[in-house]
PDB file of N, CA and C in Angstrom:
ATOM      1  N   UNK A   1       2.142   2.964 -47.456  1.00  0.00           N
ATOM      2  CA  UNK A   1       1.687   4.087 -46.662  1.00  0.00           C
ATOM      3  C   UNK A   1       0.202   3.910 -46.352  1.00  0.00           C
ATOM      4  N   UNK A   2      -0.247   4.234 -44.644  1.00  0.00           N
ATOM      5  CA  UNK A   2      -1.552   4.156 -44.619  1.00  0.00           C
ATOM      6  C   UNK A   2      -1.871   5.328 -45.279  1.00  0.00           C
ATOM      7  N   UNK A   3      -3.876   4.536 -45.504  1.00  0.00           N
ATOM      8  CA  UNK A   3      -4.223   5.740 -46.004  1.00  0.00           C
ATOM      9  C   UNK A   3      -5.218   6.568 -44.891  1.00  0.00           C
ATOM     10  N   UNK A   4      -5.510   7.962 -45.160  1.00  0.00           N
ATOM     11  CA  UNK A   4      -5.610   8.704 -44.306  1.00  0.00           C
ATOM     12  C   UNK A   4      -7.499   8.027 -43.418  1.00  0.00           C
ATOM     13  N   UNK A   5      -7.493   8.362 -42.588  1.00  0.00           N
ATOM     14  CA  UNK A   5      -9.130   8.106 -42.064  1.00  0.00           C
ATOM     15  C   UNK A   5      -9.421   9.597 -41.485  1.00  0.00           C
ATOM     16  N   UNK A   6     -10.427  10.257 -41.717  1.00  0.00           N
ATOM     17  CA  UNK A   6     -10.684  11.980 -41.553  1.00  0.00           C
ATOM     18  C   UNK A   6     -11.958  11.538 -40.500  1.00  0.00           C
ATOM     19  N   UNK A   7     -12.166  12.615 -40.403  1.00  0.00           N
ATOM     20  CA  UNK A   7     -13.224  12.892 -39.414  1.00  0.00           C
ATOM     21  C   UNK A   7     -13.467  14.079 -38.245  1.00  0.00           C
ATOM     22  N   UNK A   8     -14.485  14.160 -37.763  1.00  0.00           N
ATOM     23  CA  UNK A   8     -14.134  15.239 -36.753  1.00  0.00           C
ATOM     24  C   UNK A   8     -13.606  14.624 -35.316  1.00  0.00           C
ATOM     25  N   UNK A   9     -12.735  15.031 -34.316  1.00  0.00           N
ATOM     26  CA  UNK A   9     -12.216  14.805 -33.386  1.00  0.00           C
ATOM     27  C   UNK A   9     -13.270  13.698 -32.872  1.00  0.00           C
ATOM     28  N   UNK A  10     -14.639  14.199 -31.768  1.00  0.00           N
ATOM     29  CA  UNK A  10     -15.283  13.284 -31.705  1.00  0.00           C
ATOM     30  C   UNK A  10     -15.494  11.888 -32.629  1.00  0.00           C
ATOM     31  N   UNK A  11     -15.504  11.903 -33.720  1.00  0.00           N
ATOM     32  CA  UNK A  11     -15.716  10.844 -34.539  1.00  0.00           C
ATOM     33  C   UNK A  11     -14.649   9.712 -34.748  1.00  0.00           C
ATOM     34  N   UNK A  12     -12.850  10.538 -34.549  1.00  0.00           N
ATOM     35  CA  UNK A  12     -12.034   9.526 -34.286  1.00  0.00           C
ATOM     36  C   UNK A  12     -11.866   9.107 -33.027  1.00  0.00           C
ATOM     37  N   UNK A  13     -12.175  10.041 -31.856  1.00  0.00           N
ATOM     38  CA  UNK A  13     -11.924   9.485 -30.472  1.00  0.00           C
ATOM     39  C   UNK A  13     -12.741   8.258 -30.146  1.00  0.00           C
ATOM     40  N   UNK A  14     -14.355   8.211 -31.037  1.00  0.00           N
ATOM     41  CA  UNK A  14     -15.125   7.171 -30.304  1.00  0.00           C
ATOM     42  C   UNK A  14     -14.256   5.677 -30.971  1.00  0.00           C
ATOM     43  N   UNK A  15     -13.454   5.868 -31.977  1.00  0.00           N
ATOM     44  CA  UNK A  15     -12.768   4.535 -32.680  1.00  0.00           C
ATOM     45  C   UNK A  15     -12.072   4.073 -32.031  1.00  0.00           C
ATOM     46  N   UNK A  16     -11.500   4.806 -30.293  1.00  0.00           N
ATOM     47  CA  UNK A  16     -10.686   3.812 -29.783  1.00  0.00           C
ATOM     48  C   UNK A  16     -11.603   2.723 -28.695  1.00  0.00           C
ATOM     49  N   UNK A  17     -10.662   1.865 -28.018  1.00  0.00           N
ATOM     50  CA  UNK A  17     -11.755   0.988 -27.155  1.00  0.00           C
ATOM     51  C   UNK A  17     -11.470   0.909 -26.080  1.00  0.00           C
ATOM     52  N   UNK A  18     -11.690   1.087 -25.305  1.00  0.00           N
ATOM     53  CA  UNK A  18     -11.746   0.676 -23.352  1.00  0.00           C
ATOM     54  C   UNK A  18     -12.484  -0.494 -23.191  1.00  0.00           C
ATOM     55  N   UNK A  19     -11.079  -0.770 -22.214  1.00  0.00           N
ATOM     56  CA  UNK A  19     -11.165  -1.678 -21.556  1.00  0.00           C
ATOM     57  C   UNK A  19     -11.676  -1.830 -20.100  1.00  0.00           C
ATOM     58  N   UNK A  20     -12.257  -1.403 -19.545  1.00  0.00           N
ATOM     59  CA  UNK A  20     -12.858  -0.754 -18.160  1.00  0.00           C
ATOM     60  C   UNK A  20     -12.556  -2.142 -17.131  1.00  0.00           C
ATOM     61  N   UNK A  21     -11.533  -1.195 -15.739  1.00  0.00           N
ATOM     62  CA  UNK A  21     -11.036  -2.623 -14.948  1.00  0.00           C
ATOM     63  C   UNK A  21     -12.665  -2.013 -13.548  1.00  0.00           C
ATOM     64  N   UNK A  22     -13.693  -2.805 -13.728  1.00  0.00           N
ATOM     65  CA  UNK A  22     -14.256  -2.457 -13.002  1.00  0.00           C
ATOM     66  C   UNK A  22     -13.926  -1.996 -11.377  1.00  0.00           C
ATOM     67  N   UNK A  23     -14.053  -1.925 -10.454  1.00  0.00           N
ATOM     68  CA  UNK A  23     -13.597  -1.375  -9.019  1.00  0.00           C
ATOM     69  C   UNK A  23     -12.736  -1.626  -9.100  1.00  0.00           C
ATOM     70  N   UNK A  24     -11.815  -0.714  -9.928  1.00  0.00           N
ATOM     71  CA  UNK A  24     -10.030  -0.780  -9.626  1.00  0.00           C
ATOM     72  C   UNK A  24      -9.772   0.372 -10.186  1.00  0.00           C
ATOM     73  N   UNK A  25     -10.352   1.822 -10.185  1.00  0.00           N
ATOM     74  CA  UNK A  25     -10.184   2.971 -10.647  1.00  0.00           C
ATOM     75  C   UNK A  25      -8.510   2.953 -10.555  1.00  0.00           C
ATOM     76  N   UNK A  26      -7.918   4.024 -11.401  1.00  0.00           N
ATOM     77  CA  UNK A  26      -6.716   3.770 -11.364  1.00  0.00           C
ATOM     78  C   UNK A  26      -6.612   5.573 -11.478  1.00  0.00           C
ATOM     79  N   UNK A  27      -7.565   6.149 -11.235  1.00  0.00           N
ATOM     80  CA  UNK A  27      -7.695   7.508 -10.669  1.00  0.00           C
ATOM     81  C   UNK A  27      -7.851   7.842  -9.754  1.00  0.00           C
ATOM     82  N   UNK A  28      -7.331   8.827  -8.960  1.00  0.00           N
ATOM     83  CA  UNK A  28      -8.040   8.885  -7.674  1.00  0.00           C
ATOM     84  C   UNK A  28      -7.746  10.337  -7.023  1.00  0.00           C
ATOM     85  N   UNK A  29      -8.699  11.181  -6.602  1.00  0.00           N
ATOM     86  CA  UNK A  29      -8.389  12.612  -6.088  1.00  0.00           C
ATOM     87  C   UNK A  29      -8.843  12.622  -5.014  1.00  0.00           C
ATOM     88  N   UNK A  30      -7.579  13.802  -3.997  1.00  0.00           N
ATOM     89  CA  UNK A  30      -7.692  13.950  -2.259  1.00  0.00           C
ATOM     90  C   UNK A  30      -8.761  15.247  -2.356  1.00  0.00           C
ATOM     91  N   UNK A  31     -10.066  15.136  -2.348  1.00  0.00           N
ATOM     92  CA  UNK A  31     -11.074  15.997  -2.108  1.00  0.00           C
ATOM     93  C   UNK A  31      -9.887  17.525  -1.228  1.00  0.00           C
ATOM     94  N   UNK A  32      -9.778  16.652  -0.560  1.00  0.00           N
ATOM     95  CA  UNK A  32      -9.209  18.178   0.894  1.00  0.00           C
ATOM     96  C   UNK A  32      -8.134  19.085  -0.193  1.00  0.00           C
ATOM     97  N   UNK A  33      -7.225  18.213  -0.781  1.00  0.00           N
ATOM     98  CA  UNK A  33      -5.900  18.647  -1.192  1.00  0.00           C
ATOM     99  C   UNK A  33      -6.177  19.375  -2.421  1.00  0.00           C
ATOM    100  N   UNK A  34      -7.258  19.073  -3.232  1.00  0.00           N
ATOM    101  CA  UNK A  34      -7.637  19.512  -4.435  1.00  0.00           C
ATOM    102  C   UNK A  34      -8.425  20.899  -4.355  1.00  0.00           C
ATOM    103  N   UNK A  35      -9.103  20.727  -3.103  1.00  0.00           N
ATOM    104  CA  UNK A  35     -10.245  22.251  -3.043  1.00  0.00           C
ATOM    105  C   UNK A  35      -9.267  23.303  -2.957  1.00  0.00           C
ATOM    106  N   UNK A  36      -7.895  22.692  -1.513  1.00  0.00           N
ATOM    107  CA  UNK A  36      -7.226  23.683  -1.096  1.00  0.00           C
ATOM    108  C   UNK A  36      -6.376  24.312  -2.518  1.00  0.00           C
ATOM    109  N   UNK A  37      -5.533  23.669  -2.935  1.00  0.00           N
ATOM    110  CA  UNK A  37      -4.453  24.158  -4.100  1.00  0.00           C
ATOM    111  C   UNK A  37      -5.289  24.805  -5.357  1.00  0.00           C
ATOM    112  N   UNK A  38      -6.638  24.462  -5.298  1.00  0.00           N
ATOM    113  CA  UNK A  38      -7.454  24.817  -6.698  1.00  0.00           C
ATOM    114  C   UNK A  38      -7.222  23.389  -8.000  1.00  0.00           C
ATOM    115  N   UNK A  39      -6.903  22.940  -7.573  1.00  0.00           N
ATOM    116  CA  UNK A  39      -6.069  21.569  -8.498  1.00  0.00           C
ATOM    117  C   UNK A  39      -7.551  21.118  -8.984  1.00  0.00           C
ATOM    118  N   UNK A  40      -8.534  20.830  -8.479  1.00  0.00           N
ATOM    119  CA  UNK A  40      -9.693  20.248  -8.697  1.00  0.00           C
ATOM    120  C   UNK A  40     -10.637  21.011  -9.739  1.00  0.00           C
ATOM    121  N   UNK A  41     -10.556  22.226  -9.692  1.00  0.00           N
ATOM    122  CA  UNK A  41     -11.024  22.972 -10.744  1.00  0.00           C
ATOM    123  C   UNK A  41     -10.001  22.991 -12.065  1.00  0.00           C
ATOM    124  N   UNK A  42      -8.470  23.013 -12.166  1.00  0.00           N
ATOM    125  CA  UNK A  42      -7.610  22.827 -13.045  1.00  0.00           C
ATOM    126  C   UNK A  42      -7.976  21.794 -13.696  1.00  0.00           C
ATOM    127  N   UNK A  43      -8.118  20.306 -13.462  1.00  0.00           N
ATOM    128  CA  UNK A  43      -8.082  19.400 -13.733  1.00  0.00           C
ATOM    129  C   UNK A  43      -9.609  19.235 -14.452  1.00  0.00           C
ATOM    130  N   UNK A  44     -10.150  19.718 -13.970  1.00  0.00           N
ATOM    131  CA  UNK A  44     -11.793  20.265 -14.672  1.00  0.00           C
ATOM    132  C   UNK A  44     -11.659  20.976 -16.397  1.00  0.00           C
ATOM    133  N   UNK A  45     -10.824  21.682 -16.140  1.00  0.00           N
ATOM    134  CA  UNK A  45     -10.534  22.453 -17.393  1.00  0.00           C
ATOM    135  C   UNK A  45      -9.674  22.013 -18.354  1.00  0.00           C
ATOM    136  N   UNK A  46      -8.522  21.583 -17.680  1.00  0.00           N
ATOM    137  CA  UNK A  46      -7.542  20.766 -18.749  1.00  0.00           C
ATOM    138  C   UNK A  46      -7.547  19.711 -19.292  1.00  0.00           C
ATOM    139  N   UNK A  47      -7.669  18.531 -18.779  1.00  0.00           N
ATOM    140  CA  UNK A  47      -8.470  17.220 -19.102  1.00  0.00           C
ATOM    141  C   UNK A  47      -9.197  17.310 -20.915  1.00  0.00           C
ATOM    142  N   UNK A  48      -8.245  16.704 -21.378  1.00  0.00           N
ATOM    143  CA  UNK A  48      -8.870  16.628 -22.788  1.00  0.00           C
ATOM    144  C   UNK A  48      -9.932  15.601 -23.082  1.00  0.00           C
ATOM    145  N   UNK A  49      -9.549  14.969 -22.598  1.00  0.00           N
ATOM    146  CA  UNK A  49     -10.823  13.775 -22.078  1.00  0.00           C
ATOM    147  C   UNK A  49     -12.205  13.961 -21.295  1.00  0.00           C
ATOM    148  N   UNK A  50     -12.431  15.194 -20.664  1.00  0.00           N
ATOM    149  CA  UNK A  50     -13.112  15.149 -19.992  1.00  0.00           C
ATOM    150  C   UNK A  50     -13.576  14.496 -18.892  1.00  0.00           C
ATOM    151  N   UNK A  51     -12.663  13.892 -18.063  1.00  0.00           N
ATOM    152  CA  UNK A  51     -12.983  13.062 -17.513  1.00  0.00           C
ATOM    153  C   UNK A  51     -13.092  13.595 -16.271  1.00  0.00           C
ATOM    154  N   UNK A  52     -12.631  14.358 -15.640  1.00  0.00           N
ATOM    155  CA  UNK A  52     -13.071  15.145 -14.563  1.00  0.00           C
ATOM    156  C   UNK A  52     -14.212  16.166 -14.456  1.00  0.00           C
ATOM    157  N   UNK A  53     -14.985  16.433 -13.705  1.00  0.00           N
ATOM    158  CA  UNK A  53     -15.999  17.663 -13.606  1.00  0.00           C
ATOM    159  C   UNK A  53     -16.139  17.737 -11.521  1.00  0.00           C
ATOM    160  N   UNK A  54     -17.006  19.162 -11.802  1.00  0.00           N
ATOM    161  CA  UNK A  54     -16.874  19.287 -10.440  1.00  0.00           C
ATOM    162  C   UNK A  54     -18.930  19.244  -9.732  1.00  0.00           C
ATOM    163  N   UNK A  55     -19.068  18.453  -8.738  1.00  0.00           N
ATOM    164  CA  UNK A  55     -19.833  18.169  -8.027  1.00  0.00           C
ATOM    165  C   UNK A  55     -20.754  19.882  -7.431  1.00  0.00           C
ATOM    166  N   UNK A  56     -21.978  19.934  -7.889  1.00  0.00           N
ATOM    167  CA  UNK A  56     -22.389  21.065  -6.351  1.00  0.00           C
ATOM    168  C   UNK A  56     -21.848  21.392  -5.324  1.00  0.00           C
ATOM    169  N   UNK A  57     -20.955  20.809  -4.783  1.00  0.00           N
ATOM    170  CA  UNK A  57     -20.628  20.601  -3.548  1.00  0.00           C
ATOM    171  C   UNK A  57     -19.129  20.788  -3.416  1.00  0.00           C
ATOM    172  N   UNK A  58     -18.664  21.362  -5.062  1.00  0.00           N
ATOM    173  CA  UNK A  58     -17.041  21.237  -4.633  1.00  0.00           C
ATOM    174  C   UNK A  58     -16.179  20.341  -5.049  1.00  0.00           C
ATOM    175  N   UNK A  59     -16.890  18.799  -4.919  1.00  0.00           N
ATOM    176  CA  UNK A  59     -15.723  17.832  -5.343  1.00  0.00           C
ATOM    177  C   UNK A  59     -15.727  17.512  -6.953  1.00  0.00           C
ATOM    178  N   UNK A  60     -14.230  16.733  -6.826  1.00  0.00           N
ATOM    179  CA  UNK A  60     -14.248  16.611  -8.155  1.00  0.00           C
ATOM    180  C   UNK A  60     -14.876  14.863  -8.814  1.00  0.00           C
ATOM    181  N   UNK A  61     -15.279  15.202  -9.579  1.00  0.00           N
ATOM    182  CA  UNK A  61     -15.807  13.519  -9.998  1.00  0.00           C
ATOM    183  C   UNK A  61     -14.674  12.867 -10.657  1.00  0.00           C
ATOM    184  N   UNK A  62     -14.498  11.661 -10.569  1.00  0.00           N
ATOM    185  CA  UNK A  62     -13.520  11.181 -12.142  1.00  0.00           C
ATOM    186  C   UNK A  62     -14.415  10.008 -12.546  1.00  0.00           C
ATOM    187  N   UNK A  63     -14.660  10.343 -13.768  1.00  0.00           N
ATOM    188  CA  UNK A  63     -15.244   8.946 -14.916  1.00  0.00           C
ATOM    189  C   UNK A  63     -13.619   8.333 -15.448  1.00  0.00           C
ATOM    190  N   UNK A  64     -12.925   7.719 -14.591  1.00  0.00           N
ATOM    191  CA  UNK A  64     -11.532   7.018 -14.981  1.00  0.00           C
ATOM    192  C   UNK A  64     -12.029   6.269 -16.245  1.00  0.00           C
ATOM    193  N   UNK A  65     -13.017   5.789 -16.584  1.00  0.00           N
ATOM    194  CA  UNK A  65     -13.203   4.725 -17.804  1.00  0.00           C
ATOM    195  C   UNK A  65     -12.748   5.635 -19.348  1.00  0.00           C
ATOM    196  N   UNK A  66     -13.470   7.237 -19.325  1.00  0.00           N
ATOM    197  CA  UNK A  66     -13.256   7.981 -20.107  1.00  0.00           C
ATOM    198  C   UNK A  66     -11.826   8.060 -20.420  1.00  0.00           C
ATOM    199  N   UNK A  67     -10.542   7.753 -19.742  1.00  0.00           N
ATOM    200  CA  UNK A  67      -9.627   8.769 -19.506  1.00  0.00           C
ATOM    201  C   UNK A  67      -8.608   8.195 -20.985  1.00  0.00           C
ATOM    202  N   UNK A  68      -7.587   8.868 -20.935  1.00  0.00           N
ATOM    203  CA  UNK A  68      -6.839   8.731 -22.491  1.00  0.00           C
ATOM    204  C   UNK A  68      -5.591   8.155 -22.344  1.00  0.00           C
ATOM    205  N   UNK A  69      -5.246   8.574 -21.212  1.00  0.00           N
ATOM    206  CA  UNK A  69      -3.605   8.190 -20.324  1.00  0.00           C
ATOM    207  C   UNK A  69      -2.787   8.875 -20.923  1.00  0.00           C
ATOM    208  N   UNK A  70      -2.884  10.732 -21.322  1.00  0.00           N
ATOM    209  CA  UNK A  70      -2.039  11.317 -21.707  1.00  0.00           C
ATOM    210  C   UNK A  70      -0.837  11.961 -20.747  1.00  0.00           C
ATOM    211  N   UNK A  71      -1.530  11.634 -19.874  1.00  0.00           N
ATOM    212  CA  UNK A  71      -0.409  12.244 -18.128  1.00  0.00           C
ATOM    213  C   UNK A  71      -0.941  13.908 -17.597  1.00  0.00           C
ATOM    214  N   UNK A  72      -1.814  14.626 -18.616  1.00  0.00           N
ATOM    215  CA  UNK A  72      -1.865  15.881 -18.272  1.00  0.00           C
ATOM    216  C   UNK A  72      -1.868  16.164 -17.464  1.00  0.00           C
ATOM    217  N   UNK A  73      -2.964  15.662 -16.328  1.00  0.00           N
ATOM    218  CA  UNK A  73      -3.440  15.961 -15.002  1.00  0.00           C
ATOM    219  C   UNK A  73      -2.342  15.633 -14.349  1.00  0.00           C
ATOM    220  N   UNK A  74      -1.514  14.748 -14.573  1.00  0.00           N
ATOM    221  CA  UNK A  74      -0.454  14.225 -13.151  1.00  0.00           C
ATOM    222  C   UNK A  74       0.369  15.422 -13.105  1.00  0.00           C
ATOM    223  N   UNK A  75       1.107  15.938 -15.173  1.00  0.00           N
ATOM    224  CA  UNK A  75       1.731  16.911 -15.063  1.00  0.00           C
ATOM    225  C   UNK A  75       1.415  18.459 -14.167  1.00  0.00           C
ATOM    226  N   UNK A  76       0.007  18.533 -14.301  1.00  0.00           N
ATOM    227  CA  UNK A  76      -0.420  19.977 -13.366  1.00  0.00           C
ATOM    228  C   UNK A  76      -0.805  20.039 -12.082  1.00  0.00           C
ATOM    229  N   UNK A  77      -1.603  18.391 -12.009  1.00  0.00           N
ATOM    230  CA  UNK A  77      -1.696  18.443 -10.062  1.00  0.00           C
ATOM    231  C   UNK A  77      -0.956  18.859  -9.414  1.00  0.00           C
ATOM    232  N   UNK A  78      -1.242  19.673  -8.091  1.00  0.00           N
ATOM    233  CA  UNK A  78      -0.308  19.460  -6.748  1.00  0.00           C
ATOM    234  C   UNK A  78       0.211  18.606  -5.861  1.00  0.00           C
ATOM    235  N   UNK A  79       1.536  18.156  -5.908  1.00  0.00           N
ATOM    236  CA  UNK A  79       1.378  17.344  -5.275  1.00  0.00           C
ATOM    237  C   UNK A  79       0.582  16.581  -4.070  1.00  0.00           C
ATOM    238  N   UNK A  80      -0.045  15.311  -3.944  1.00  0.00           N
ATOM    239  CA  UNK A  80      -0.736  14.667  -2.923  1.00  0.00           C
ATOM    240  C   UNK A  80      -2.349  14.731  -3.406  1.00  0.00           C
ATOM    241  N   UNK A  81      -2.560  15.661  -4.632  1.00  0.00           N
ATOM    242  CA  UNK A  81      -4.032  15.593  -5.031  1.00  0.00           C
ATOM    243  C   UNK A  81      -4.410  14.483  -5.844  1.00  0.00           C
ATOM    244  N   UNK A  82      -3.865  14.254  -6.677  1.00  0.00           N
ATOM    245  CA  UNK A  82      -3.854  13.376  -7.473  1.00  0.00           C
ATOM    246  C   UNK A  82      -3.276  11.723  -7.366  1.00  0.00           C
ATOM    247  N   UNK A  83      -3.592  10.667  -7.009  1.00  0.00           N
ATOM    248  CA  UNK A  83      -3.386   9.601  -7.384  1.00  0.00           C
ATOM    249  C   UNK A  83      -3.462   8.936  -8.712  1.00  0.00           C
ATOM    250  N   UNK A  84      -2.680   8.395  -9.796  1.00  0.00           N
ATOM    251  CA  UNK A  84      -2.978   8.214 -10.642  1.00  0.00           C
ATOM    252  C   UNK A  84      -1.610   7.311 -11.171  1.00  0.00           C
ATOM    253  N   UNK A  85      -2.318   6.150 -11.444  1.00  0.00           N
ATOM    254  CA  UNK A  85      -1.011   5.223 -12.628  1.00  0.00           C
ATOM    255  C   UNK A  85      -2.062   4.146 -13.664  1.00  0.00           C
ATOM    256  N   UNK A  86      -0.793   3.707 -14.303  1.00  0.00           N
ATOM    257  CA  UNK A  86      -1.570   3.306 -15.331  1.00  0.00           C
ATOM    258  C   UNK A  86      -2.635   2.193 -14.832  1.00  0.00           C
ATOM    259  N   UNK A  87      -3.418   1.715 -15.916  1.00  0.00           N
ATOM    260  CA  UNK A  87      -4.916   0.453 -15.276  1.00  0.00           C
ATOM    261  C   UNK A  87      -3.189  -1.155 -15.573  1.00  0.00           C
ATOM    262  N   UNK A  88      -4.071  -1.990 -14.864  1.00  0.00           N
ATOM    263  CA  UNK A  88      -3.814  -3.101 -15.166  1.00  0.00           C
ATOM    264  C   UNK A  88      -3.931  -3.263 -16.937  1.00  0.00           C
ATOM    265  N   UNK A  89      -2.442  -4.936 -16.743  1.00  0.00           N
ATOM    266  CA  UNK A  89      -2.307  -4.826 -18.117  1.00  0.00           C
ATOM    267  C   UNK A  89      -3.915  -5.531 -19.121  1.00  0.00           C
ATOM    268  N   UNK A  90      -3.481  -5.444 -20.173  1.00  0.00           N
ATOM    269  CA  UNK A  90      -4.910  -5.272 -20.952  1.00  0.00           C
ATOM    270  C   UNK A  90      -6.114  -4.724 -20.463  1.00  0.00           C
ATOM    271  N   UNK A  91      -5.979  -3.697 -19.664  1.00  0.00           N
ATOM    272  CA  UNK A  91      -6.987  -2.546 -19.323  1.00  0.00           C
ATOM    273  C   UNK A  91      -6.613  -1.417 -19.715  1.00  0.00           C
ATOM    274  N   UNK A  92      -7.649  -0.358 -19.892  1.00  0.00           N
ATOM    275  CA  UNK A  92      -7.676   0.886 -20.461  1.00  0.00           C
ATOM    276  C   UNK A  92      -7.587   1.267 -21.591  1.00  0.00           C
ATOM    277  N   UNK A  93      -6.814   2.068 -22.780  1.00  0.00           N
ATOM    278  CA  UNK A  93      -7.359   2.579 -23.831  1.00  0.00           C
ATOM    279  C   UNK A  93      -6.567   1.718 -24.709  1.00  0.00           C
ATOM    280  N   UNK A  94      -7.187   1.509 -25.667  1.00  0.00           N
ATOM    281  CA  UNK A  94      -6.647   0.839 -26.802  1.00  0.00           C
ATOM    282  C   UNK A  94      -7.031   1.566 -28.114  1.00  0.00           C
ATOM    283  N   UNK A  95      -6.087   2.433 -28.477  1.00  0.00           N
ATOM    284  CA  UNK A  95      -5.838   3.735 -29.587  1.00  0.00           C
ATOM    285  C   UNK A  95      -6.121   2.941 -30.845  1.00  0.00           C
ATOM    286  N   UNK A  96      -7.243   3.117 -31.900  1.00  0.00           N
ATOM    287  CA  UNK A  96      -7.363   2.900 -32.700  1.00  0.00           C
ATOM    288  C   UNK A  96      -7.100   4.047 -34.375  1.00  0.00           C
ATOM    289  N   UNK A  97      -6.199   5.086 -33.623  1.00  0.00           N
ATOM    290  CA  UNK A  97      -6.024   6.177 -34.353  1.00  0.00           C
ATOM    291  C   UNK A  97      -4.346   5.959 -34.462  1.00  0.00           C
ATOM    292  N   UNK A  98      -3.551   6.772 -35.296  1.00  0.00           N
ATOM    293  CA  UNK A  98      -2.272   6.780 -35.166  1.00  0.00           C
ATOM    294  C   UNK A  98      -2.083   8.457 -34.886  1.00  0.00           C
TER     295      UNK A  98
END
């Protein structure tokens, strides 16, 4: 049996590792489609990762490098706001937690 590794949330999340596929975001949001449905502010809030936030101006940012690949956002987008599949293989998160 492993044995346990504790910590606070932050402290186990930084233990995993990214793999960052430089200019090949594997995120991607329709500015228009997101303001209209509200999807862009959702995705602001739900995102356990944080990887979304919203711009002065309305839009939404994505730091894709941050992201966890739990599906949340795909599950709540509206359809056509959201682009999103997994990174190329040996890119993206590599879970060092169980």
């Amino acid at each position: 049996m492993e044995e346990y590794i504790g910590g606070t949330v932050p402290d186990r999340l930084a233990r995993n590792v990214y793999e960052v596929d430089e200019g090949n975001p594997h995120i991607e949001v329709n500015q228009e489609i997101a303001k209209a449905t509200g999807t862009g502010k959702l995705l602001v809030r739900i995102c356990p990762a944080h990887v979304y936030s919203e711009a002065e101006n309305g839009d939404i940012e994505v730091e894709y490098a941050a992201c966890l690949e739990c599906g949340t956002c795909r599950a709540v987008a509206a359809p056509g706001a959201l682009t999103w599949h997994y990174p190329q293989s040996s890119m993206g998160i590599m879970f060092r937690e169980g």
